[in-house]
Protein backbone atom coordinates (compact mmCIF):
# COMPACT_ATOMS: atom_id res chain seq x y z
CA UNK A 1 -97.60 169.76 38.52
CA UNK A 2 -100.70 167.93 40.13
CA UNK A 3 -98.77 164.68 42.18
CA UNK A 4 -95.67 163.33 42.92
CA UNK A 5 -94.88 161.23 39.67
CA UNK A 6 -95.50 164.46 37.40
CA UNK A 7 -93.41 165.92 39.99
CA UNK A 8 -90.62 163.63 39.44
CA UNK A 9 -90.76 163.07 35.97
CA UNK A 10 -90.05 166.46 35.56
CA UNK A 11 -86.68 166.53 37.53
CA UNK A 12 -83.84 165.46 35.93
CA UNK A 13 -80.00 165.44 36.37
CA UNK A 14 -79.20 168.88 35.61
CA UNK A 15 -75.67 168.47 33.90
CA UNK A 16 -75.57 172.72 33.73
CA UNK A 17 -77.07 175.48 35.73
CA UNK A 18 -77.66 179.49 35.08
CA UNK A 19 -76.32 180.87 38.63
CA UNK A 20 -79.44 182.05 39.11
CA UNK A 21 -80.10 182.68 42.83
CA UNK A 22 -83.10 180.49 44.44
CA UNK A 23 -85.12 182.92 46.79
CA UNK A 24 -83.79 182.27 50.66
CA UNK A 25 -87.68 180.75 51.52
CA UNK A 26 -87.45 178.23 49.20
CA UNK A 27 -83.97 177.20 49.96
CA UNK A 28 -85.63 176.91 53.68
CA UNK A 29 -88.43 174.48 52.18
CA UNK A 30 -85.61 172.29 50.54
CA UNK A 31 -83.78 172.03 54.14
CA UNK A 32 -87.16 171.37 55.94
CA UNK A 33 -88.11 168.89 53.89
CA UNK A 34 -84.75 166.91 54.76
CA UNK A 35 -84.81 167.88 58.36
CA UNK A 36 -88.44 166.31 58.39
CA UNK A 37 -86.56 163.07 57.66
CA UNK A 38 -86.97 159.45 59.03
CA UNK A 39 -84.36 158.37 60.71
CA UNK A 40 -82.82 155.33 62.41
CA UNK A 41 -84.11 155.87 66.39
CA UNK A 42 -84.85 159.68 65.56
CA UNK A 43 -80.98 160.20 65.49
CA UNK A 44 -80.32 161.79 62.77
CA UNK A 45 -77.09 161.35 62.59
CA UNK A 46 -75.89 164.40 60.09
CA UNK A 47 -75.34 167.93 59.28
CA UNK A 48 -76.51 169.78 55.78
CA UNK A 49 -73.46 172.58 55.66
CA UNK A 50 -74.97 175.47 53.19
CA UNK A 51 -72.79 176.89 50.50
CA UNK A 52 -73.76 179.60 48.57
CA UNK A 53 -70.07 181.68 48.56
CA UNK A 54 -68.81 181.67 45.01
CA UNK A 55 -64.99 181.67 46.51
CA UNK A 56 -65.72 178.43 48.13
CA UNK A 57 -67.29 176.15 45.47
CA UNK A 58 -64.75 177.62 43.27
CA UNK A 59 -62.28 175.88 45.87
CA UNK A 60 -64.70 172.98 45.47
CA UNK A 61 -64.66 172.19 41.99
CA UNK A 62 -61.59 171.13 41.54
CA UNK A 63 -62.59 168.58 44.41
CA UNK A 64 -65.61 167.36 43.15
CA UNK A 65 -63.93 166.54 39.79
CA UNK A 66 -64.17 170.01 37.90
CA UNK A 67 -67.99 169.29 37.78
CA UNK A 68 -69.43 172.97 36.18
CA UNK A 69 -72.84 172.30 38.22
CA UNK A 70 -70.91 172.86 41.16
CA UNK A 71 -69.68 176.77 40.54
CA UNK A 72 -72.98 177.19 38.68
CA UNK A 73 -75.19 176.55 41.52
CA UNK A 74 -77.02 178.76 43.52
CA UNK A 75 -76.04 176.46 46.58
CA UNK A 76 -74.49 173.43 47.27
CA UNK A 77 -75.58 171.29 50.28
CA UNK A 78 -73.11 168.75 51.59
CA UNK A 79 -74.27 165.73 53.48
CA UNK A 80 -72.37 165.67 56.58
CA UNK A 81 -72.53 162.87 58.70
CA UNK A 82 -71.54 161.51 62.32
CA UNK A 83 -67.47 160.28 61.89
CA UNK A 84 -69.09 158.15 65.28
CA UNK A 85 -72.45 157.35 67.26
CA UNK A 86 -70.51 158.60 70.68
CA UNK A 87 -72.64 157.91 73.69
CA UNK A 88 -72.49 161.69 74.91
CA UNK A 89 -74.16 162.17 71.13
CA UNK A 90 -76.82 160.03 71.86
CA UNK A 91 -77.64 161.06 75.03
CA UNK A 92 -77.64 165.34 73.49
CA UNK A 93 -80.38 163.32 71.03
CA UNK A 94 -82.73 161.65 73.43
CA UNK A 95 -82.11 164.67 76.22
CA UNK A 96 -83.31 166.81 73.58
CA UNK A 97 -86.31 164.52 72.96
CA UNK A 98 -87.34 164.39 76.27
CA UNK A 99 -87.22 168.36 76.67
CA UNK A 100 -89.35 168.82 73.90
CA UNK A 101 -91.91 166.33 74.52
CA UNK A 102 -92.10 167.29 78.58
CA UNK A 103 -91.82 163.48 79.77
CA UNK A 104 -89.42 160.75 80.18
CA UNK A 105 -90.51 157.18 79.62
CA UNK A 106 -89.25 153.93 80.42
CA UNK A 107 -89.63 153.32 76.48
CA UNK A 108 -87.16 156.33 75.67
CA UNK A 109 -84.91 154.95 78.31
CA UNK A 110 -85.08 151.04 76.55
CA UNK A 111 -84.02 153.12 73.07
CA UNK A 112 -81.60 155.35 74.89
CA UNK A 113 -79.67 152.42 75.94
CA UNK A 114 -80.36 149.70 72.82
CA UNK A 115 -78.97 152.30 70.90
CA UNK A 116 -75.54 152.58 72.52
CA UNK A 117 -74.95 148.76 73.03
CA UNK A 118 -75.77 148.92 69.05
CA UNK A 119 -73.43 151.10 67.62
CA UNK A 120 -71.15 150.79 70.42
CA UNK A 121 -70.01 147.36 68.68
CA UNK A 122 -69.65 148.63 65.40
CA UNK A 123 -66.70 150.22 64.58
CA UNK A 124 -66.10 153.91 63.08
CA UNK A 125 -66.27 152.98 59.27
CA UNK A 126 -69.92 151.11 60.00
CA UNK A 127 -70.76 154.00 61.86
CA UNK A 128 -70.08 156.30 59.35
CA UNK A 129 -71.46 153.85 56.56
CA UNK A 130 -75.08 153.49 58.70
CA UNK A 131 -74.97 157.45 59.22
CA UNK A 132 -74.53 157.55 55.46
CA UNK A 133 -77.30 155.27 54.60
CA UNK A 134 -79.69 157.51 57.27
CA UNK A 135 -78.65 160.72 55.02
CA UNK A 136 -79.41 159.53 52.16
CA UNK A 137 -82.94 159.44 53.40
CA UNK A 138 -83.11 163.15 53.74
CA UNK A 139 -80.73 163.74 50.32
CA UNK A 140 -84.26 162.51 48.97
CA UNK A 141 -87.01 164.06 50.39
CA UNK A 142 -84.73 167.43 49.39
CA UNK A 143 -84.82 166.62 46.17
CA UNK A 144 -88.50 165.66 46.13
CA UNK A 145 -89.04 168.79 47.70
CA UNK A 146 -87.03 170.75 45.47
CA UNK A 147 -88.76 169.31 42.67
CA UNK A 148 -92.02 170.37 43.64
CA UNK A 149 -90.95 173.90 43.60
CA UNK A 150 -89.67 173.39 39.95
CA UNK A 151 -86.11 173.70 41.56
CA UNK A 152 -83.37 171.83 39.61
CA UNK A 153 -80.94 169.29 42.23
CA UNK A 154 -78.23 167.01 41.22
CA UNK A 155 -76.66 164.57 44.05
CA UNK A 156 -73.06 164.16 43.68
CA UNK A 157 -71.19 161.04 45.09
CA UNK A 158 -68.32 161.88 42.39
CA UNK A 159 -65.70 164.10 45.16
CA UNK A 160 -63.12 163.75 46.94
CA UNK A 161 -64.40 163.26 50.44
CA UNK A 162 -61.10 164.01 52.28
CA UNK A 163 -59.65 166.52 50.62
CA UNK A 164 -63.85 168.08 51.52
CA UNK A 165 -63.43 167.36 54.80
CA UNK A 166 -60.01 169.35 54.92
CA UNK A 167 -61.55 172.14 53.34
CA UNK A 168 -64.79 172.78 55.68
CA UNK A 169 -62.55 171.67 58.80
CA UNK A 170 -65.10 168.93 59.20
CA UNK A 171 -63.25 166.62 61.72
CA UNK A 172 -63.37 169.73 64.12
CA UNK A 173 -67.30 169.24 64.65
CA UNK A 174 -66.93 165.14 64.52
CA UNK A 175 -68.30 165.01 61.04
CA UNK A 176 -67.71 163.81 57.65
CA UNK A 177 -69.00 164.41 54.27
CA UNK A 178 -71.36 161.82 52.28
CA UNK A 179 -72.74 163.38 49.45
CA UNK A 180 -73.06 166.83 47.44
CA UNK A 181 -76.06 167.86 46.48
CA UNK A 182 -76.74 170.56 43.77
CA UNK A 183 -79.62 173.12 43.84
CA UNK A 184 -80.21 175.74 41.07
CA UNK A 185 -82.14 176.04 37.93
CA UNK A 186 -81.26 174.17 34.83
CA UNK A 187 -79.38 176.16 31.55
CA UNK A 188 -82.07 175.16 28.99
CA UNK A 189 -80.16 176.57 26.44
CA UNK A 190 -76.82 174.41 27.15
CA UNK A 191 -77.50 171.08 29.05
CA UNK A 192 -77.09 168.12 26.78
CA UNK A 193 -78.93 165.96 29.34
CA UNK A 194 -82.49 167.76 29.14
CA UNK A 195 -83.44 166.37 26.02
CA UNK A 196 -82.31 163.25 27.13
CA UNK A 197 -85.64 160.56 27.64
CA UNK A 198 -85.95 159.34 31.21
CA UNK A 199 -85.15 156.13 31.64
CA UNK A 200 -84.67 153.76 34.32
CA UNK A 201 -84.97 149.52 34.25
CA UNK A 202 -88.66 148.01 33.64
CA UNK A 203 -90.78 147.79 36.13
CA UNK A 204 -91.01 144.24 36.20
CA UNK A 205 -87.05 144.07 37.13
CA UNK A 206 -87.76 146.37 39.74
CA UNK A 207 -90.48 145.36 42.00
CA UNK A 208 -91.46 141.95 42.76
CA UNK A 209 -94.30 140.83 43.85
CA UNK A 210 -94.72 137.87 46.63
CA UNK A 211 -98.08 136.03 46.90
């Protein structure tokens, strides 16, 4: 594929998948990609838990609503995000950023401290629903990525997020999950949706111009 609209008008929601195992290195590219992610004052505020155990996301698919993508996978990434923007969180985030870049500035210490009084007046659910929002951005660029490398993805929104959570003892690390996201290779031979036409709203109801 020679650019990024060939690229994604090649991916597709892959409704079944062969169980055929994507190589480690490209898995690695996929989580990159997503780790390379924008996010709102370099937070990123979320974990990508790896599951490639075929005991688990058997224990899974009755959670994410008997979905046959799910077992069929090679891996399944869940979205995990912060349950709360804790000030001892932020500070491990812009500690880390002034390790790495060997300087402190009075402009890291302006961010440092905008970004508690910020999420210090939300509460925990718009915490969790701006954490969500920041994952999302990286749920994309793994997909894009995954895409590129003629890898088959399909997000998931359609689980049960607590009964998740309980599973992968997420509340022990602070964390809960925000979306599932499916990586394998598609069954050409038994997914209804492949010969399915792309289709998404006309351009002209999706962008507008202002002059």
């Amino acid at each position: 594929m020679e650019n990024i609209i060939d690229i994604l008008n090649w991916r597709y929601e892959a409704k079944r998948m062969t169980s055929e195992k994507v190589a480690d290195e490209k898995i690695n590219t996929i989580l990159e990609a997503a780790h390379l992610a924008p996010s709102g004052i370099g937070l990123q505020p979320y974990e990508i838990i790896v599951i490639n155990n075929p005991e688990i996301k058997e224990q899974i698919l009755p959670i994410a609503m008997n979905q046959s993508v799910v077992t069929e996978s090679s891996h399944l990434l869940v979205f995990a995000v912060w349950d709360e923007y804790t000030k001892e969180r932020i500070d491990h985030v812009f500690d880390h950023l002034v390790l790495k870049r060997h300087s402190e500035s009075a402009s890291y210490e302006r961010q440092r401290h905008f970004a508690k009084q910020f999420f210090g007046n939300m509460s925990i659910e718009e915490n969790f629903h701006h954490a969500a929002k920041q994952a999302n951005i990286a749920l994309g660029l793994a997909i894009t990525a995954a895409a590129s490398l003629e890898i088959d993805t399909t997000p998931m929104e359609g689980f049960d997020p607590l009964a998740l959570d309980e599973l992968l003892d997420l509340h022990s690390k602070g964390l809960r999950s925000s979306m599932l996201l499916v990586v394998g290779y598609r069954d050409k031979e038994n997914d209804w949706n492949l010969k399915n036409k792309k289709v998404r709203k006309p351009m002209e109801e999706f962008v507008t111009f202002y002059k």
